[in-house]
Protein backbone atom coordinates (compact mmCIF):
# COMPACT_ATOMS: atom_id res chain seq x y z
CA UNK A 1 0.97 26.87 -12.70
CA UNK A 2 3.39 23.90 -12.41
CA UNK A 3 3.60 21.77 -9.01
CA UNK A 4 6.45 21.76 -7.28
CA UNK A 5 7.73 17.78 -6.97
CA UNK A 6 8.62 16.59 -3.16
CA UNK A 7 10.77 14.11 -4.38
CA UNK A 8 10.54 10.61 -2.00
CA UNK A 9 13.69 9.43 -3.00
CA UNK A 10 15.87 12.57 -2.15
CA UNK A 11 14.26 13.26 1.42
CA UNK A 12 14.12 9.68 2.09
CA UNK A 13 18.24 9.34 1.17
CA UNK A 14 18.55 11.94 3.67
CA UNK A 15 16.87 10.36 6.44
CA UNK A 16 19.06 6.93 5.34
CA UNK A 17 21.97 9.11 5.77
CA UNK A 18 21.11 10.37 9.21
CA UNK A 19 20.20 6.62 10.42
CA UNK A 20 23.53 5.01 8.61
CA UNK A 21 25.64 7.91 10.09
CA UNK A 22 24.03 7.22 13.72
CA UNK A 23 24.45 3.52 13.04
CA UNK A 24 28.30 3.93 12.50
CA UNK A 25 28.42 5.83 15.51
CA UNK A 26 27.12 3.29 17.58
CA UNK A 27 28.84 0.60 16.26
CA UNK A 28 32.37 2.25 17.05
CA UNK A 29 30.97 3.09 20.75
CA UNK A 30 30.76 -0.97 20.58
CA UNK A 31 26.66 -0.85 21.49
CA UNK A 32 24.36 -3.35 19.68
CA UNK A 33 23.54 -3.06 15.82
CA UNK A 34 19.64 -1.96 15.95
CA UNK A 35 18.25 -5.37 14.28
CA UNK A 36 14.47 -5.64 12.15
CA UNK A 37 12.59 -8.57 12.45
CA UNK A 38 10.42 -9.77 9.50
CA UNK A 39 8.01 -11.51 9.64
CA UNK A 40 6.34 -13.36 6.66
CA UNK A 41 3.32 -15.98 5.82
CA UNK A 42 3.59 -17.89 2.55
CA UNK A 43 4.93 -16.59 -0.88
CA UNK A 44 3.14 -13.74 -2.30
CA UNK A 45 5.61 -12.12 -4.86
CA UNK A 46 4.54 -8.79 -3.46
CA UNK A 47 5.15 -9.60 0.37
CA UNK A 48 8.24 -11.19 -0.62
CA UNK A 49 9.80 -8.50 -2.68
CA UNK A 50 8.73 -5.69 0.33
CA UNK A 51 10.30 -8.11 3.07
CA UNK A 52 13.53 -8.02 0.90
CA UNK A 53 13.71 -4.56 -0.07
CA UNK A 54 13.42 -4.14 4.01
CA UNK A 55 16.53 -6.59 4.06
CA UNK A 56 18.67 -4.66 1.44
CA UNK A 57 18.14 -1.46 3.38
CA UNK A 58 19.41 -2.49 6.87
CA UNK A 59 22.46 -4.01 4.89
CA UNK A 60 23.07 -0.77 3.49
CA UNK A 61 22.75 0.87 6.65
CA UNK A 62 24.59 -1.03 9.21
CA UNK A 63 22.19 -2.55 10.65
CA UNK A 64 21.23 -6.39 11.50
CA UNK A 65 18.36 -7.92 9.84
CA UNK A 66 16.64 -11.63 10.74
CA UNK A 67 14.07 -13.18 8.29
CA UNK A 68 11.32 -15.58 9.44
CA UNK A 69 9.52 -17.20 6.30
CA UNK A 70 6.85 -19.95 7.10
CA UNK A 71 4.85 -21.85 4.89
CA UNK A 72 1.20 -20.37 3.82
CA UNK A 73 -0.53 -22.76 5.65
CA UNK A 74 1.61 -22.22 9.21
CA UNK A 75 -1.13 -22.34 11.89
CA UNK A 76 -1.81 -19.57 13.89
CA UNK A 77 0.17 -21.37 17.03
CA UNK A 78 2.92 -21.21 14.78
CA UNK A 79 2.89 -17.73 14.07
CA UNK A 80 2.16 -16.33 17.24
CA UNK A 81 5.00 -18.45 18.55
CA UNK A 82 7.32 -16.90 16.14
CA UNK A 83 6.69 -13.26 17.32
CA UNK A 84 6.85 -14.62 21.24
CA UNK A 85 10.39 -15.72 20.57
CA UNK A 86 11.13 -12.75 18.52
CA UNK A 87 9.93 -10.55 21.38
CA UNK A 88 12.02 -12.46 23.92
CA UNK A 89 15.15 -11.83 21.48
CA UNK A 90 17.09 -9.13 23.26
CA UNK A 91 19.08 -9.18 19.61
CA UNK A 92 15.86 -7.97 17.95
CA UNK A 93 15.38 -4.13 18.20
CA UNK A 94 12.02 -4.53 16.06
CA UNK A 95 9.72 -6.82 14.47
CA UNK A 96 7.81 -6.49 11.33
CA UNK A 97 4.58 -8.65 10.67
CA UNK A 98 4.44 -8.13 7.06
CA UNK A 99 0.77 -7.93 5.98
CA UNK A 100 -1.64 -9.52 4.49
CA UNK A 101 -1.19 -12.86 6.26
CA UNK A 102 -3.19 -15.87 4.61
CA UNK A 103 -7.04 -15.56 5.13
CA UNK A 104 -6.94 -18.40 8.19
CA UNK A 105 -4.40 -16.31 10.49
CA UNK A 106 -6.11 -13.64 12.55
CA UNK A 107 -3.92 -10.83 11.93
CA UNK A 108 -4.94 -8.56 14.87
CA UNK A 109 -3.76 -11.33 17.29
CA UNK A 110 -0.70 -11.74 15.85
CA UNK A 111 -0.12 -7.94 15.67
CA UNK A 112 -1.50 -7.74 19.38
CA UNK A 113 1.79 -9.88 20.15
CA UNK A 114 4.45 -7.62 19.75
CA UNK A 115 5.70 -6.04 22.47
CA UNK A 116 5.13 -1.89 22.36
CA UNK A 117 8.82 -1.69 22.39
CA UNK A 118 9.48 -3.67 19.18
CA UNK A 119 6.21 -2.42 17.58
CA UNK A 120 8.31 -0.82 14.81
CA UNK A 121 5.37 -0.20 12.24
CA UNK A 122 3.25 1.59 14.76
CA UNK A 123 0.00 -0.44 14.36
CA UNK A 124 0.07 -2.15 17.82
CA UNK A 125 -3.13 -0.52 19.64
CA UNK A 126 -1.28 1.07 22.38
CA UNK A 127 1.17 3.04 19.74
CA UNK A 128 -2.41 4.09 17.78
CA UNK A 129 -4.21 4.82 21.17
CA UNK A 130 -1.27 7.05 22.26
CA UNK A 131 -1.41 8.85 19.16
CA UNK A 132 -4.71 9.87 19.01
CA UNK A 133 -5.07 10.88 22.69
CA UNK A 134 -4.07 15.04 23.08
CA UNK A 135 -0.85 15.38 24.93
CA UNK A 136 0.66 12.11 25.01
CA UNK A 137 3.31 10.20 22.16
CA UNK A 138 3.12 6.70 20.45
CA UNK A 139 6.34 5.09 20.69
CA UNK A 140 6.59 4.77 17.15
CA UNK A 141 4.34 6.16 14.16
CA UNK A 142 3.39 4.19 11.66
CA UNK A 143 5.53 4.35 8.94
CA UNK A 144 3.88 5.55 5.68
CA UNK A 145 1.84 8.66 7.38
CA UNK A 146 5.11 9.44 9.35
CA UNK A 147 7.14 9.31 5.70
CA UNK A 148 3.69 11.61 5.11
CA UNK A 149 4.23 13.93 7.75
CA UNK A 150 8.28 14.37 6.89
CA UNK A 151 7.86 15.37 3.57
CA UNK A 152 5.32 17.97 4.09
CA UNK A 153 7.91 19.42 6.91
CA UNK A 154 10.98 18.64 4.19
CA UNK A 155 9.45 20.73 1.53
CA UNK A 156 8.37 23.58 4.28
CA UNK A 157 4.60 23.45 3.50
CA UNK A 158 2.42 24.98 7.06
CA UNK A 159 0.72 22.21 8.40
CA UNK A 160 -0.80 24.30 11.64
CA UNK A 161 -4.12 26.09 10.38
CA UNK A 162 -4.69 24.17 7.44
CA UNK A 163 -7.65 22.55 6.41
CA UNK A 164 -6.51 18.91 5.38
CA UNK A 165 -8.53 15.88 3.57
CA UNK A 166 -7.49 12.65 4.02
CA UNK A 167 -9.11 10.30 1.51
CA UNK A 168 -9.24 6.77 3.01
CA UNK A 169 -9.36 6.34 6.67
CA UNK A 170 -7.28 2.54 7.05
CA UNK A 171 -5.71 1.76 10.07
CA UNK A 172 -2.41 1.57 8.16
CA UNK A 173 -2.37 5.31 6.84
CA UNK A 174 -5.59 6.82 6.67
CA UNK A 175 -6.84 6.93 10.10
CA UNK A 176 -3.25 7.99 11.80
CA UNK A 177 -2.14 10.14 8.92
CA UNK A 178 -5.50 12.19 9.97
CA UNK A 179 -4.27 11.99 13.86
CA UNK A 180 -0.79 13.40 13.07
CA UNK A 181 -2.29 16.74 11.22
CA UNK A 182 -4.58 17.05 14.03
CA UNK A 183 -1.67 16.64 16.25
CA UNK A 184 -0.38 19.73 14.26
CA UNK A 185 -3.17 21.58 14.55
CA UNK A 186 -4.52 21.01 11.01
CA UNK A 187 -8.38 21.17 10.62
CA UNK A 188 -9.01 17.66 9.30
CA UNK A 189 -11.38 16.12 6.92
CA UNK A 190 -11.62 12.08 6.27
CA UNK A 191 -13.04 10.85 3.28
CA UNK A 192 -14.21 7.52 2.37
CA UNK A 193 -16.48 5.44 0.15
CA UNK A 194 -19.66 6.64 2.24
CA UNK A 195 -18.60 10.34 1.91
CA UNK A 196 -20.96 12.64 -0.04
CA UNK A 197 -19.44 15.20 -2.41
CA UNK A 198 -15.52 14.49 -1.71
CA UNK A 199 -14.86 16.86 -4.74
CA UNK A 200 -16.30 19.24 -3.28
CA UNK A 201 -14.44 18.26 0.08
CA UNK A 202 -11.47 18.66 -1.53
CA UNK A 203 -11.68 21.68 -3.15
CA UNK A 204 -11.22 22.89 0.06
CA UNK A 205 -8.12 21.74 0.82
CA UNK A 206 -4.81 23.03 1.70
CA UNK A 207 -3.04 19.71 2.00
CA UNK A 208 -4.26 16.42 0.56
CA UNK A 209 -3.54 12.64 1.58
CA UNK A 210 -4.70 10.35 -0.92
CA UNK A 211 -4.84 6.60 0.06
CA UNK A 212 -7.92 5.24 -0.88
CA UNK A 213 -6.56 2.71 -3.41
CA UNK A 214 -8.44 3.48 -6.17
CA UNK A 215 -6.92 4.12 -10.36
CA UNK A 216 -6.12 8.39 -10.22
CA UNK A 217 -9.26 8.50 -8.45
CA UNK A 218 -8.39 12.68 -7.71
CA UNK A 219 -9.37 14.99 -10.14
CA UNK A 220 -7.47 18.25 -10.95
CA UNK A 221 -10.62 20.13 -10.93
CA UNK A 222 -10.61 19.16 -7.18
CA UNK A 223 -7.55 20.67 -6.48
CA UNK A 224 -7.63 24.11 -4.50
CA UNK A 225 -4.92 25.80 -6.45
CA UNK A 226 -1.76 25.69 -5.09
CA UNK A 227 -2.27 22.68 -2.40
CA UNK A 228 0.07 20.30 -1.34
CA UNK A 229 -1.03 16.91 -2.93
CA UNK A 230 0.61 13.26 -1.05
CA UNK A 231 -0.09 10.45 -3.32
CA UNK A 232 0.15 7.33 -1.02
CA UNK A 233 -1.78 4.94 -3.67
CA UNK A 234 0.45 2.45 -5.79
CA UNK A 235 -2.34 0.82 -8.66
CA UNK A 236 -1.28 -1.29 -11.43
CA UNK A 237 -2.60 -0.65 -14.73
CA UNK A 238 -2.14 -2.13 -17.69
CA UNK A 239 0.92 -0.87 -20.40
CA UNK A 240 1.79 -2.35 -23.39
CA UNK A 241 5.28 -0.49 -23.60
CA UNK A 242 6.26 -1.73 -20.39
CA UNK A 243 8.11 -4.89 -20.51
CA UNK A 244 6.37 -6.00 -17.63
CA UNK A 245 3.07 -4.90 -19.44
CA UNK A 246 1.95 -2.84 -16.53
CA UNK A 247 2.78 0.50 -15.08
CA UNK A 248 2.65 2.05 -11.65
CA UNK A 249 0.14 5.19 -11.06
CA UNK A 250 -1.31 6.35 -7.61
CA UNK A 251 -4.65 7.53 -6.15
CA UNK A 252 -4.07 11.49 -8.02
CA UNK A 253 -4.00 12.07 -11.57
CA UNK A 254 -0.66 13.37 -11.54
CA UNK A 255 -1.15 14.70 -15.05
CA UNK A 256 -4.24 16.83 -14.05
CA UNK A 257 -3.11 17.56 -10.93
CA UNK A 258 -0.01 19.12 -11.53
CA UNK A 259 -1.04 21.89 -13.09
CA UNK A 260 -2.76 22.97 -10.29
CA UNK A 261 -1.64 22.12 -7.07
CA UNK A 262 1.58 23.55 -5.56
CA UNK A 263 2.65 20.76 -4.42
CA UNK A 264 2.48 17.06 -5.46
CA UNK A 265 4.29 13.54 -4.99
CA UNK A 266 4.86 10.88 -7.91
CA UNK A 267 4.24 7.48 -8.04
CA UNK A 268 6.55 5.12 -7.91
CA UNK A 269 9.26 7.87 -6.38
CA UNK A 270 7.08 9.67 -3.78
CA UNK A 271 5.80 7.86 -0.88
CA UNK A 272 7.26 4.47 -1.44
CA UNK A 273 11.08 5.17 -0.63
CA UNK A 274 10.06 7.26 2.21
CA UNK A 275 8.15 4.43 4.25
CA UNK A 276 11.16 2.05 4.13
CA UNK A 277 13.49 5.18 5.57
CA UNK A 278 11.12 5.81 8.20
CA UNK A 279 10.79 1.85 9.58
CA UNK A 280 14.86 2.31 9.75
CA UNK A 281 14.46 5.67 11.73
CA UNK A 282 11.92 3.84 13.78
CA UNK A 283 14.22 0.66 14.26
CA UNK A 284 17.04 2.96 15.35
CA UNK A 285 14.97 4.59 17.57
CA UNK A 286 14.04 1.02 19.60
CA UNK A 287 17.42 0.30 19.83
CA UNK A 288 18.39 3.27 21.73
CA UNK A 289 15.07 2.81 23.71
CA UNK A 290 15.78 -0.73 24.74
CA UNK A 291 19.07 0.78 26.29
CA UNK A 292 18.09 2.85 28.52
């Protein structure tokens, strides 16, 4: 048996499509371009190369893009001030804090800042809270579990029913990746460093979400047969016939894993592209909220 790829870049084109089309429309009704906000705190290569990437893809889809870059030791007065202004920008549709921030800024303060309505990314508490409490919507999901979420839909895999593991239980897509299958009626598992057996967990599973950041920590003997596998881990390892001496891999060995599962994401190509389409879906969808 041979997986069936969901590939992130195709589904995540179509989503850019929908926003860019739905963009253009707006634009020739003569309403405001839905603007992102980033955000970013001294010069990690990493940081800086996401905030761009962010950049590039409201260029490419119509929409307006503003870049605040201060210095890594910017105090946390300075920081918070930048997201008050940013909030009190009716120009701004949403605003990104790109994380991690330097060790001195308290990053739940600054987060706390943004208003609901601009809380693109989802992580503000009152977007989580609304999402885990039965019958009510966040505003906006959090990105990478919504990109999470789509695919599984895309590729027409049942979500209702199932019995799904989540391996890692961040704030960022472990903890509301779990809450949206629930949401679905999924019977969900979390898994984390404390967890006894997680094989064994696993095994059980109909659907898996793997972000737990560790090397092709999942197995293919943990793979029920036929199971749709979401690799949400990006890990470096070393590769001499790279040119940058390093090559990509996730949190599944996709090698293994293949073979078994009947479903399963790469990485790079799987989750990445879709988390960038999903913050412009989510940045559309503020702009038509702050209209109304």
């Amino acid at each position: 048996m041979t997986a069936q790829i969901i590939d992130g870049k195709i589904i995540a084109q179509k989503v850019r499509d929908e926003v860019g089309a739905e963009v253009a429309k707006r634009t020739a009704a003569g309403k405001r371009k839905p603007t992102l906000a980033t955000v970013l705190v001294g010069d990690r290569p990493d940081s800086a190369a996401y905030v761009a990437s962010k950049g590039k893809a409201c260029e490419e889809l119509g929409m307006g893009s503003v870049s605040e870059h201060l210095p890594a030791d910017a105090s946390q007065a300075q920081v918070e001030e930048v997201v008050r202004r940013l909030n009190a920008d009716p120009s701004v549709s949403g605003i990104l804090v790109q994380l991690p921030m330097p060790a001195h800024i308290d990053e739940e303060r600054v987060l706390s800042l943004i208003q609901i309505e601009k809380d693109v990314d989802g992580f503000s508490p009152a977007n989580i809270g609304r999402l885990a409490q039965k019958g009510r919507e966040p505003l906006f999901v959090p990105c990478t579990p919504f990109g999470c979420m789509y695919m599984l839909e895309q590729s027409g895999i049942k979500i209702e029913g199932a019995n799904a593991v989540v391996i890692g239980r961040s704030n960022i897509v472990g903890m509301p990746a779990a809450l949206l299958l629930l949401a679905r009626n999924a019977t969900v598992t979390i898994c984390h460093s404390r967890t006894k057996d997680i094989a064994g967990i696993v095994r059980q599973a109909d659907i898996v979400i793997a972000a737990i950041g560790k090397v092709e920590f999942v197995r293919g003997d943990w793979i029920k047969p036929g199971a749709a596998v979401i690799d949400v881990g990006i890990n470096a390892v070393p590769d001499p016939t790279k040119k940058s001496g390093q090559r990509l891999v996730g949190d599944v060995n996709f090698e293994e894993c293949k073979d078994v599962a009947g479903y399963i994401t790469r990485v790079p190509g799987g989750v990445g592209p879709m988390t960038i389409a999903m913050l412009m879906k989510n940045t559309l969808r503020a702009a038509e909220m702050q209209e109304k």
